[in-house]
N, C-alpha and C. Protein backbone atom coordinates (compact mmCIF):
# COMPACT_ATOMS: atom_id res chain seq x y z
N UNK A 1 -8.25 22.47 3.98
CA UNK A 1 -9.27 22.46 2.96
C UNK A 1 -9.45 23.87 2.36
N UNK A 2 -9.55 24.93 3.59
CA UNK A 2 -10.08 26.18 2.98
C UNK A 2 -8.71 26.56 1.57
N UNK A 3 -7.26 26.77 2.16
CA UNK A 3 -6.27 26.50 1.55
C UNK A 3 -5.71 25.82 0.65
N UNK A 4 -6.95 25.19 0.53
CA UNK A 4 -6.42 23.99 -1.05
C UNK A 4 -6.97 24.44 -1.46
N UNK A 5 -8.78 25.06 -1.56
CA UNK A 5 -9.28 25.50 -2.68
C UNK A 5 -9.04 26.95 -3.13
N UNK A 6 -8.62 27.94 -2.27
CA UNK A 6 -7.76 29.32 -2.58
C UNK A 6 -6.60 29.01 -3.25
N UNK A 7 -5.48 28.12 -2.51
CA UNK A 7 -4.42 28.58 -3.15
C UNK A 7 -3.65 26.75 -2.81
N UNK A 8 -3.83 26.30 -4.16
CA UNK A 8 -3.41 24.36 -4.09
C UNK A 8 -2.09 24.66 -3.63
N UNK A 9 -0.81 25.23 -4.44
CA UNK A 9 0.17 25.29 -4.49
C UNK A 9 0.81 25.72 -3.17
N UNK A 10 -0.18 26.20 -2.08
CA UNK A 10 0.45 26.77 -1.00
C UNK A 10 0.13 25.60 -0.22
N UNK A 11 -0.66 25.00 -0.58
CA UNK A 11 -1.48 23.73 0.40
C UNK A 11 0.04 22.57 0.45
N UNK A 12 -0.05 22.20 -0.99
CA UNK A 12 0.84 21.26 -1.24
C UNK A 12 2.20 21.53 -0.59
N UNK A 13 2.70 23.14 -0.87
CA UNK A 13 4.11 23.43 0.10
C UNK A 13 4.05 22.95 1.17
N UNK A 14 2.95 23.29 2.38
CA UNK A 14 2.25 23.28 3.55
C UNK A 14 2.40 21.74 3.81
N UNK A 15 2.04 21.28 2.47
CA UNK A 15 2.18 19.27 3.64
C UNK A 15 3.55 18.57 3.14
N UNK A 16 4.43 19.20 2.19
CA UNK A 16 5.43 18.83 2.21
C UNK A 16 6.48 19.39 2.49
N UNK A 17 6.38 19.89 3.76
CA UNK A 17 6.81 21.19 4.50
C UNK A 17 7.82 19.75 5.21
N UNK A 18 9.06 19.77 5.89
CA UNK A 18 9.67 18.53 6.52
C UNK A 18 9.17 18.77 7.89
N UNK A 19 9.27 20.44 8.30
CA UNK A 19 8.80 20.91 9.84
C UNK A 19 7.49 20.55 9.81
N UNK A 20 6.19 20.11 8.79
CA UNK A 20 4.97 19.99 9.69
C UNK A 20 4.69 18.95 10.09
N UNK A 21 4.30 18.80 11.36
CA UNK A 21 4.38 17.82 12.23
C UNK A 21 2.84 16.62 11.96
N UNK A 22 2.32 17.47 11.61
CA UNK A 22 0.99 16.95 11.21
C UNK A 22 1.20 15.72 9.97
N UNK A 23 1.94 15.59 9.26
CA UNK A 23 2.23 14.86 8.22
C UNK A 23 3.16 13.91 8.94
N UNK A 24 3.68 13.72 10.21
CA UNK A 24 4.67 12.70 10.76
C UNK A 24 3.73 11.35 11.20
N UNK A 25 2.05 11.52 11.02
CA UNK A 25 1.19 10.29 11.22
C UNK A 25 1.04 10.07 10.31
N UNK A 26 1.34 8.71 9.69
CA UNK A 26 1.01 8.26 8.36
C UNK A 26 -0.47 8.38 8.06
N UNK A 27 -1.56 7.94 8.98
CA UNK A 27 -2.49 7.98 8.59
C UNK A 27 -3.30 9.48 8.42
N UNK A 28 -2.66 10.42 8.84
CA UNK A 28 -3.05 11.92 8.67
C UNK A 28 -2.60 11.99 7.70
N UNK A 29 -1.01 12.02 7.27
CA UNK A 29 -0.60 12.46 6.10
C UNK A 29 -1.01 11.68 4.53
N UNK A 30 -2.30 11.07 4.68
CA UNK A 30 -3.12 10.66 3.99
C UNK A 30 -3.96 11.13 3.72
N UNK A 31 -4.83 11.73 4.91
CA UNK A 31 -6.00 11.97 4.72
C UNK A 31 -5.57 14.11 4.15
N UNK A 32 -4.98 14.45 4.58
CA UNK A 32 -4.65 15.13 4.45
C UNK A 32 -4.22 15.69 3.09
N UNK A 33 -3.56 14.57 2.02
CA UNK A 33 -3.04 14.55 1.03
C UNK A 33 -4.62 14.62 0.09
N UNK A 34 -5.68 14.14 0.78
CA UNK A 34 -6.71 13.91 0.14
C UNK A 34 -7.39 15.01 0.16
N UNK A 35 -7.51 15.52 1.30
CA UNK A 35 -8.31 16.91 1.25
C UNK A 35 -7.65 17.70 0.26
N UNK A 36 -6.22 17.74 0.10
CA UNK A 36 -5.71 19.33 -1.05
C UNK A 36 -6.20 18.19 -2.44
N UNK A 37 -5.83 17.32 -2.41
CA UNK A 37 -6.45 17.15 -4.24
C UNK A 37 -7.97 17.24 -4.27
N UNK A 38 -8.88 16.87 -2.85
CA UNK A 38 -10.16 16.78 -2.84
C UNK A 38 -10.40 18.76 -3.33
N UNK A 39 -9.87 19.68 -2.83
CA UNK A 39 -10.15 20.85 -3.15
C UNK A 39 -9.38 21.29 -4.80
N UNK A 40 -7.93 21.10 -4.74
CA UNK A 40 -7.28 21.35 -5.95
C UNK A 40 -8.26 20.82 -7.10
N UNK A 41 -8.58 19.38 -7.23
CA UNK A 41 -9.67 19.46 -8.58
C UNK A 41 -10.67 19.66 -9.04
N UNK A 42 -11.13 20.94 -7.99
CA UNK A 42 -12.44 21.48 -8.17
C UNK A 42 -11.90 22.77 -8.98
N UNK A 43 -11.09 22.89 -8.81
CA UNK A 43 -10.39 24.09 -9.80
C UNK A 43 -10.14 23.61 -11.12
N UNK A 44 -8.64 22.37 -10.75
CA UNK A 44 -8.02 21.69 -11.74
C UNK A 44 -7.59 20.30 -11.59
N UNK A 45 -8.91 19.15 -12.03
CA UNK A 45 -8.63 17.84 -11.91
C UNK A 45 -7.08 17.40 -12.30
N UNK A 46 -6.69 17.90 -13.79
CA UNK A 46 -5.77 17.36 -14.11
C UNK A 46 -4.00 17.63 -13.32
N UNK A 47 -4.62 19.16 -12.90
CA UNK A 47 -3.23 19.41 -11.94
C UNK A 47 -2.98 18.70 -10.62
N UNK A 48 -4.21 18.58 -9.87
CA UNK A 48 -4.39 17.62 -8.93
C UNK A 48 -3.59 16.00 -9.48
N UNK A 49 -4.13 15.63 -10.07
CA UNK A 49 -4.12 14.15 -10.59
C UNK A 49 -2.99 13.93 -11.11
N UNK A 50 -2.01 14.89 -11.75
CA UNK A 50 -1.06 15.03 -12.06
C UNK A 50 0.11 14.65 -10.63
N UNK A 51 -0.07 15.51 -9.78
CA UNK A 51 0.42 16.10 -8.55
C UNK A 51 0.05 14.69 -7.54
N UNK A 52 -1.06 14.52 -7.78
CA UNK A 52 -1.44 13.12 -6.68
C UNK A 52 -0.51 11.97 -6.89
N UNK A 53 -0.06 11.56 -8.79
CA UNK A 53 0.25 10.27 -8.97
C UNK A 53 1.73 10.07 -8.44
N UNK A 54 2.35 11.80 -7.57
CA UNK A 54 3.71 11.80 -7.87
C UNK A 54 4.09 11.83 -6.21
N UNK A 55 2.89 12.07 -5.38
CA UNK A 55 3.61 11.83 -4.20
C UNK A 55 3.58 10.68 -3.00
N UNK A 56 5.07 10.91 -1.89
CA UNK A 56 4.95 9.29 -1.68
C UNK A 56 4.01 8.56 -1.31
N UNK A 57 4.29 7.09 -1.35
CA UNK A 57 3.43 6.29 -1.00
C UNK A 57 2.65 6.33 0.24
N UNK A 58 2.81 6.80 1.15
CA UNK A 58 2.08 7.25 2.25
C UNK A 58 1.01 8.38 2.35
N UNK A 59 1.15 8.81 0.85
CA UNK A 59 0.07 9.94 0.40
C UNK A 59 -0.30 9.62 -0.76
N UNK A 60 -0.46 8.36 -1.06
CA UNK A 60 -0.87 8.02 -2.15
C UNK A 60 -2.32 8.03 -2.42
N UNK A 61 -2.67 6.76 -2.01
CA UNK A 61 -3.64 6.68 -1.85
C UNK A 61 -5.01 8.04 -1.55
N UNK A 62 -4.77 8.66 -0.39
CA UNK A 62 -5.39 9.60 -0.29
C UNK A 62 -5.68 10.94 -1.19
N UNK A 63 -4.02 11.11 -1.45
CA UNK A 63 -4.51 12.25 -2.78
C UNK A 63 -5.17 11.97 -3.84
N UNK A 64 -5.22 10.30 -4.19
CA UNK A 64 -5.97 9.88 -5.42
C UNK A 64 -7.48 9.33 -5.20
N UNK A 65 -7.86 9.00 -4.36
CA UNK A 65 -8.97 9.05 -3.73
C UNK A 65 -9.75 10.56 -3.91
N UNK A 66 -8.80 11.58 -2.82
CA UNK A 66 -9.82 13.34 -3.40
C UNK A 66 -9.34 13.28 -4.56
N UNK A 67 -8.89 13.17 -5.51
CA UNK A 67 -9.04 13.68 -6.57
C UNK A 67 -10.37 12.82 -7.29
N UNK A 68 -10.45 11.82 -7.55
CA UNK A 68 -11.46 10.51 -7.97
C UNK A 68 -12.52 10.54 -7.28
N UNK A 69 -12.96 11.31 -5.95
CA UNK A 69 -14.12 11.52 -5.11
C UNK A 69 -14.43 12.81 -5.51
N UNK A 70 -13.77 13.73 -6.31
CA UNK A 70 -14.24 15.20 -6.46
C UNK A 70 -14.42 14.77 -8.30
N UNK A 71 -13.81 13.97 -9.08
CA UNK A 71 -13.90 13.86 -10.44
C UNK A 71 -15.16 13.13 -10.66
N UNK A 72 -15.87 12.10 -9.58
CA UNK A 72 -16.71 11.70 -9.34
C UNK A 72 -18.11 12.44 -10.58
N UNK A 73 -18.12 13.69 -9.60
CA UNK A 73 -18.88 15.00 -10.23
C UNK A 73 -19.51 15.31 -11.26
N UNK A 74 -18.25 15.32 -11.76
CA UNK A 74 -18.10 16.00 -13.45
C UNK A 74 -17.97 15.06 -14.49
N UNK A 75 -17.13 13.65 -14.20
CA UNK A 75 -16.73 13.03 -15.17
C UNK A 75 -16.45 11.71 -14.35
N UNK A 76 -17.26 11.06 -14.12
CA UNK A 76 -17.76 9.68 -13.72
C UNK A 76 -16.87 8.61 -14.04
N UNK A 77 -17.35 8.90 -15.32
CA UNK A 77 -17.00 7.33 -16.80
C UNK A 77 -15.45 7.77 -16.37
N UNK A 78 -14.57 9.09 -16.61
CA UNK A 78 -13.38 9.17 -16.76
C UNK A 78 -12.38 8.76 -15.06
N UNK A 79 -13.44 9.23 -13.53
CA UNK A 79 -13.34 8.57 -12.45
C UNK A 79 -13.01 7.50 -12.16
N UNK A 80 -14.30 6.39 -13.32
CA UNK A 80 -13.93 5.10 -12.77
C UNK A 80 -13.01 4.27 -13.69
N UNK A 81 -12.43 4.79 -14.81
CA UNK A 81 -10.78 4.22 -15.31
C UNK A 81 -10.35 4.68 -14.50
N UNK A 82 -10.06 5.82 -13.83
CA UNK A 82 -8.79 5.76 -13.07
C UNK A 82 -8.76 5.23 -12.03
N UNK A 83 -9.81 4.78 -11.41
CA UNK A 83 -10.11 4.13 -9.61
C UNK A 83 -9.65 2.55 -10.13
N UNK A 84 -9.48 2.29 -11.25
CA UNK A 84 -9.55 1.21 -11.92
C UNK A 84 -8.21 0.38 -11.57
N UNK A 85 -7.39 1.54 -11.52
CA UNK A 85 -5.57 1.44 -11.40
C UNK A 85 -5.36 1.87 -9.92
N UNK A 86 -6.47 1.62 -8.93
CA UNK A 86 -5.77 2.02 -7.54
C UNK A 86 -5.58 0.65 -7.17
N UNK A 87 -4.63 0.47 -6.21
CA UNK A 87 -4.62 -0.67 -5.32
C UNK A 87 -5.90 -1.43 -4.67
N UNK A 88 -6.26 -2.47 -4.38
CA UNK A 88 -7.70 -2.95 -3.49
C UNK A 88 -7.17 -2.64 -2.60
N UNK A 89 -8.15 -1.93 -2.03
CA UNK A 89 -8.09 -1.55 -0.08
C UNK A 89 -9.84 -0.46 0.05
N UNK A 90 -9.46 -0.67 1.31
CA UNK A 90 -10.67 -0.02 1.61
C UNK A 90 -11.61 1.47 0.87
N UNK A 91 -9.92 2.56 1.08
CA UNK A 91 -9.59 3.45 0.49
C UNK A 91 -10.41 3.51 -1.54
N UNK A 92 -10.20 2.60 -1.88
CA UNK A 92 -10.37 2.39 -3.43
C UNK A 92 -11.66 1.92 -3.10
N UNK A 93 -12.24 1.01 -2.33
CA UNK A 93 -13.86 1.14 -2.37
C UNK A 93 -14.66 1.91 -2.15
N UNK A 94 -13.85 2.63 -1.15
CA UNK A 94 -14.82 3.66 -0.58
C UNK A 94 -15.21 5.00 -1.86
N UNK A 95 -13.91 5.36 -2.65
CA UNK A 95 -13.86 5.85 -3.80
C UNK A 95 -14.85 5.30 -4.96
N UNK A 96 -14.98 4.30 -5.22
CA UNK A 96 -15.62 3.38 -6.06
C UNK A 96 -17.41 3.38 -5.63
N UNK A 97 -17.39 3.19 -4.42
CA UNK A 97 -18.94 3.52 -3.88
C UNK A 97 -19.29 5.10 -4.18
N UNK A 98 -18.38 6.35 -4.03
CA UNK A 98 -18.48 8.21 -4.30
C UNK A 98 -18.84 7.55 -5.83
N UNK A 99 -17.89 7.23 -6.79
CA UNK A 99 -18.10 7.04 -7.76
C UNK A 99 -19.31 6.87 -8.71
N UNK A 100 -19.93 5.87 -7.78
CA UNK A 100 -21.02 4.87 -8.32
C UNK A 100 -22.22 5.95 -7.95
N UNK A 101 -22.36 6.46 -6.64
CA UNK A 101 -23.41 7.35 -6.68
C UNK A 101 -23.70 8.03 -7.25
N UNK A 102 -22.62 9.21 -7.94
CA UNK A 102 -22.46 10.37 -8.16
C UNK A 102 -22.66 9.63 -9.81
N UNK A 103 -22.24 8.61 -10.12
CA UNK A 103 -22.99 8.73 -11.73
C UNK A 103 -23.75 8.21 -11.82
N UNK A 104 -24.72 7.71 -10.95
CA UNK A 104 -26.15 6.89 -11.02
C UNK A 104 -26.99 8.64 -11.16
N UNK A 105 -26.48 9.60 -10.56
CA UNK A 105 -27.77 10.48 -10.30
C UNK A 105 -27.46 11.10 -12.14
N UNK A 106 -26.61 10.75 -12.62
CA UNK A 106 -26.94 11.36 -14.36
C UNK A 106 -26.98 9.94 -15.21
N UNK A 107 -26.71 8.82 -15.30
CA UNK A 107 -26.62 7.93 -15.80
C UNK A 107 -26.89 6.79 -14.88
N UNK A 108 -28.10 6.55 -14.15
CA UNK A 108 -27.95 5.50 -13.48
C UNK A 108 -27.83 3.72 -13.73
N UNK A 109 -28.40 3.65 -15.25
CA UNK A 109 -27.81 2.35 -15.71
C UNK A 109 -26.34 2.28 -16.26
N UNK A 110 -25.72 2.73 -16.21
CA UNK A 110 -24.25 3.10 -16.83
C UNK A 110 -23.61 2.66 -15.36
N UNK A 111 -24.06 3.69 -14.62
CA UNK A 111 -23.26 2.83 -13.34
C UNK A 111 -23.90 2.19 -13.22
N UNK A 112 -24.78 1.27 -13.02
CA UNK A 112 -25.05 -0.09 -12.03
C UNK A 112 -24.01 -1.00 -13.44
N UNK A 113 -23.68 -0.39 -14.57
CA UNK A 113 -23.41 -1.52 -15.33
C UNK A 113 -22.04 -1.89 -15.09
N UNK A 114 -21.19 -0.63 -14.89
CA UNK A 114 -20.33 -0.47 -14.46
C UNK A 114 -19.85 -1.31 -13.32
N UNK A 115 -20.72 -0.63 -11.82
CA UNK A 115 -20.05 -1.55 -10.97
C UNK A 115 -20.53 -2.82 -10.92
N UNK A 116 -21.11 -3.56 -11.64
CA UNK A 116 -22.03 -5.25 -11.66
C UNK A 116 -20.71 -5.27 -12.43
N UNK A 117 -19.97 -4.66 -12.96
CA UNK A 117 -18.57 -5.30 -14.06
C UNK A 117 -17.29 -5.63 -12.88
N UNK A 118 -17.82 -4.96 -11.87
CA UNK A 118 -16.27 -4.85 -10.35
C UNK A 118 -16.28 -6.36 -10.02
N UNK A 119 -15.23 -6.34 -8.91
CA UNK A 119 -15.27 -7.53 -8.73
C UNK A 119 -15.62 -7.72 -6.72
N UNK A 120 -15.99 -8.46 -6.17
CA UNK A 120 -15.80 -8.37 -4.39
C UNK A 120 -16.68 -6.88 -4.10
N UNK A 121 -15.96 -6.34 -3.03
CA UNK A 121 -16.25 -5.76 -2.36
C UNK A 121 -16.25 -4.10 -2.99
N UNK A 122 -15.41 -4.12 -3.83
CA UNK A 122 -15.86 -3.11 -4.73
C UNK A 122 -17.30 -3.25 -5.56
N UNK A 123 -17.35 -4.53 -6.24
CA UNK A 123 -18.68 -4.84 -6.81
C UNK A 123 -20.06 -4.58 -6.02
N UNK A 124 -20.02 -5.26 -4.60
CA UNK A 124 -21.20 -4.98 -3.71
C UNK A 124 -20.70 -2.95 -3.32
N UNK A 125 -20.26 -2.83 -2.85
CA UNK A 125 -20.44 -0.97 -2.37
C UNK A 125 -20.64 -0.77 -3.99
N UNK A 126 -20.14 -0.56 -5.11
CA UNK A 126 -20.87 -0.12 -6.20
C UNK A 126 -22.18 0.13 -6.71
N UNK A 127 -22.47 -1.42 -6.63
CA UNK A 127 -24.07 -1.47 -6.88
C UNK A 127 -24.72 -1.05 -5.94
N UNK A 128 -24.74 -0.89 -4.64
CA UNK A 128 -25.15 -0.62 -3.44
C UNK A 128 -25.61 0.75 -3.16
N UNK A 129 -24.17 2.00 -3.90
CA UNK A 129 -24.07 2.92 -3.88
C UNK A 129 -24.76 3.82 -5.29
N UNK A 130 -24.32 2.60 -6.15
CA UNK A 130 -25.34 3.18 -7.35
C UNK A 130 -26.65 3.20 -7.54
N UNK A 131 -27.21 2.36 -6.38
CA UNK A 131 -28.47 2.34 -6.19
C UNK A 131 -29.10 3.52 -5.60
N UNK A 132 -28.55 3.30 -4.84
CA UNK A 132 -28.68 3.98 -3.81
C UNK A 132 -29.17 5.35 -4.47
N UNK A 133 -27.80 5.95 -4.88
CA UNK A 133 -28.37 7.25 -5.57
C UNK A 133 -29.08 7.45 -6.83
N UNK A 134 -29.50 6.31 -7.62
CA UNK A 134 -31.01 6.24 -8.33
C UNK A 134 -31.97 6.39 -7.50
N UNK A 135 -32.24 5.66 -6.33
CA UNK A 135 -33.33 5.60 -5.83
C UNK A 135 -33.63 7.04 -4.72
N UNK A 136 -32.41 7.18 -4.99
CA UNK A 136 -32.99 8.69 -4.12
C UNK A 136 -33.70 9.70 -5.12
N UNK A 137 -33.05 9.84 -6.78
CA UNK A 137 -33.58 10.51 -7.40
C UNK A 137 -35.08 10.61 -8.09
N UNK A 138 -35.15 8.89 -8.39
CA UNK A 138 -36.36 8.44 -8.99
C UNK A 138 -36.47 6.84 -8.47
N UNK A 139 -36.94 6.90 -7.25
CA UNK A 139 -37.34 5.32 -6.20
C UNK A 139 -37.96 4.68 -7.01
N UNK A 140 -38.82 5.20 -8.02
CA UNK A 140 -39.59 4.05 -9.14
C UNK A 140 -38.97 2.93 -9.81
N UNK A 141 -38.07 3.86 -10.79
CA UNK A 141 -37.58 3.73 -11.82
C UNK A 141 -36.70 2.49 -10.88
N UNK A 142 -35.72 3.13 -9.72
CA UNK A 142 -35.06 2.43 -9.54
C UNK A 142 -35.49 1.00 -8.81
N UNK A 143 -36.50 0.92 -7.81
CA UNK A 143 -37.42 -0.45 -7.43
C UNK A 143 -37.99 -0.90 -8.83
N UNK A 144 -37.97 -0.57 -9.80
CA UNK A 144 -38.49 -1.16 -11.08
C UNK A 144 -37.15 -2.08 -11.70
N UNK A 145 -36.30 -1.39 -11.88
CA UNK A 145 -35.02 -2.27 -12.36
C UNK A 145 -34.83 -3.18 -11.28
N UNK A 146 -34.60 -3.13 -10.15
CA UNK A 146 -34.32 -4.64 -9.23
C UNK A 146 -34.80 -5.36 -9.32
N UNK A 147 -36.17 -5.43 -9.80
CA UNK A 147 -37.64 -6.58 -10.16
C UNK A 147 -37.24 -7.12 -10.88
N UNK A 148 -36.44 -6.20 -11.87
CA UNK A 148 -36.33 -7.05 -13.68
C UNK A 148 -34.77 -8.03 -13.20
N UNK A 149 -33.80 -7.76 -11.99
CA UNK A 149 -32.33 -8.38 -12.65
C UNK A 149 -32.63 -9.46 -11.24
N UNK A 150 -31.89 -10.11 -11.34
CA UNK A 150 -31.62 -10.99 -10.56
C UNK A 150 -31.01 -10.71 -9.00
N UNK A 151 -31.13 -11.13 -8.16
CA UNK A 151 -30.37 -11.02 -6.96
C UNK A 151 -28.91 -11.20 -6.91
N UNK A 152 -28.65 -12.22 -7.46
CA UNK A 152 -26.95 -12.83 -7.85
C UNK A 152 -26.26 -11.61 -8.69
N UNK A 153 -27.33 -11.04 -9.43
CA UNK A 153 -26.17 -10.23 -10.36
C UNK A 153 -26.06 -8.72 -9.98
N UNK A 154 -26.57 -8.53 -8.87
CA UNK A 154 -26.69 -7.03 -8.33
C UNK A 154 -26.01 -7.15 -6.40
N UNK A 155 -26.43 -8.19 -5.96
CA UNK A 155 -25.70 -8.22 -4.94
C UNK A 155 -27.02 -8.59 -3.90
N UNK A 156 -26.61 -9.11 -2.71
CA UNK A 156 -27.96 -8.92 -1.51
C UNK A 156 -28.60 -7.69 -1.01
N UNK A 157 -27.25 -6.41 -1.05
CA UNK A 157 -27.73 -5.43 -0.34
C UNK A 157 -28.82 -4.79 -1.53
N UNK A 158 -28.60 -4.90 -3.18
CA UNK A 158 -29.80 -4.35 -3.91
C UNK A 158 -30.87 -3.37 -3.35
N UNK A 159 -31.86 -4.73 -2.87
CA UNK A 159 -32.88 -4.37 -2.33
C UNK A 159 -32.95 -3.13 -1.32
N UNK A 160 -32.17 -3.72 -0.24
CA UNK A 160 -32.05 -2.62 0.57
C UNK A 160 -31.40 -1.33 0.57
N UNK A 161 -30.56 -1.43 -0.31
CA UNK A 161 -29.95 -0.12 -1.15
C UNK A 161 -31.37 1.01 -1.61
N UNK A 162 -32.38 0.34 -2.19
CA UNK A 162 -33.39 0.95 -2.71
C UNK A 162 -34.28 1.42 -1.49
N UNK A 163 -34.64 0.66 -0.80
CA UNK A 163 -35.53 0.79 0.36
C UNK A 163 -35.22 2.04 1.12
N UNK A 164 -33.70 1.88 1.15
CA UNK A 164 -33.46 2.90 2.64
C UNK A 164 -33.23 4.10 1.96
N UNK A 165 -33.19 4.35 0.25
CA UNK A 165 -32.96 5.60 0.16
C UNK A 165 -34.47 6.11 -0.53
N UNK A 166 -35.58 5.02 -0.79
CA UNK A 166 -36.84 5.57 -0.95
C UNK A 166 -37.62 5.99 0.56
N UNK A 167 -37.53 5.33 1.38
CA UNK A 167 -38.11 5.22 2.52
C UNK A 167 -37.82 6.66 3.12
């Protein structure tokens, strides 16, 4: 991490190094792939994102995840087209829930509109998560909109999305 955000290009050598051993667990050399784009696009989304779409499939996922969990941030709306084109898996919800928070706290009807547009299990962590971080900012506003929509069209957890982050 410290090494991705000093110096990406040394990071990236570093995990596609053939000697590091650390990258011989698939599931490390994931998470791993995620931390240097999670740091690289705090510098430079597009070099990251660039760099993420190109390495293998066993670091796929993860580098595009940090990059889409750190773009989160800055540029939401532009986050969730691209989370748009990941594979379904856990990985892409869990991204999709960073997503949804992180633009509820500047636009929080934009995302709930957003993820009420997902589908499954992306749809529930969306709204869940977009709640979530309305209601941490302004619990009113946000227990005020759940009153007005329906249960069906926001999900079961809604409610409790609001509760546990006013409470």
């Amino acid at each position: 991490s410290a090494l991705a955000a000093m110096d990406p290009q040394r990071a990236v050598e570093w995990l596609e190094n053939s000697e590091n051993k650390m990258t011989h667990l698939p599931w490390m050399n994931d998470i791993l792939a995620g931390t240097v784009t999670k740091e690289w696009a705090r510098r430079d989304p597009d070099a990251a994102l660039a760099w993420a779409s190109t390495v293998p499939k066993s670091q796929r996922m993860g580098a595009l995840t940090g990059v889409l969990g750190t773009l989160a941030a800055s540029d939401p709306a532009r986050a969730s087209d691209l989370a748009s084109d990941l594979e379904p898996s856990a990985a892409r919800t869990d991204v999709i829930g960073q997503i949804a928070e992180a633009w509820a706290k500047r636009s929080p009807q934009d995302a709930i509109g957003w993820a009420i547009s997902l589908q499954g299990a992306d749809r529930d962590r969306g709204v869940g998560e977009a709640l979530n971080g309305w209601a941490f900012s302004a619990p009113v506003e946000a227990a005020s909109y759940v009153d007005e929509i329906s249960v069906e069209q926001l999900g079961g957890r809604a409610i409790a999305s609001v509760a546990e982050s006013w409470a």
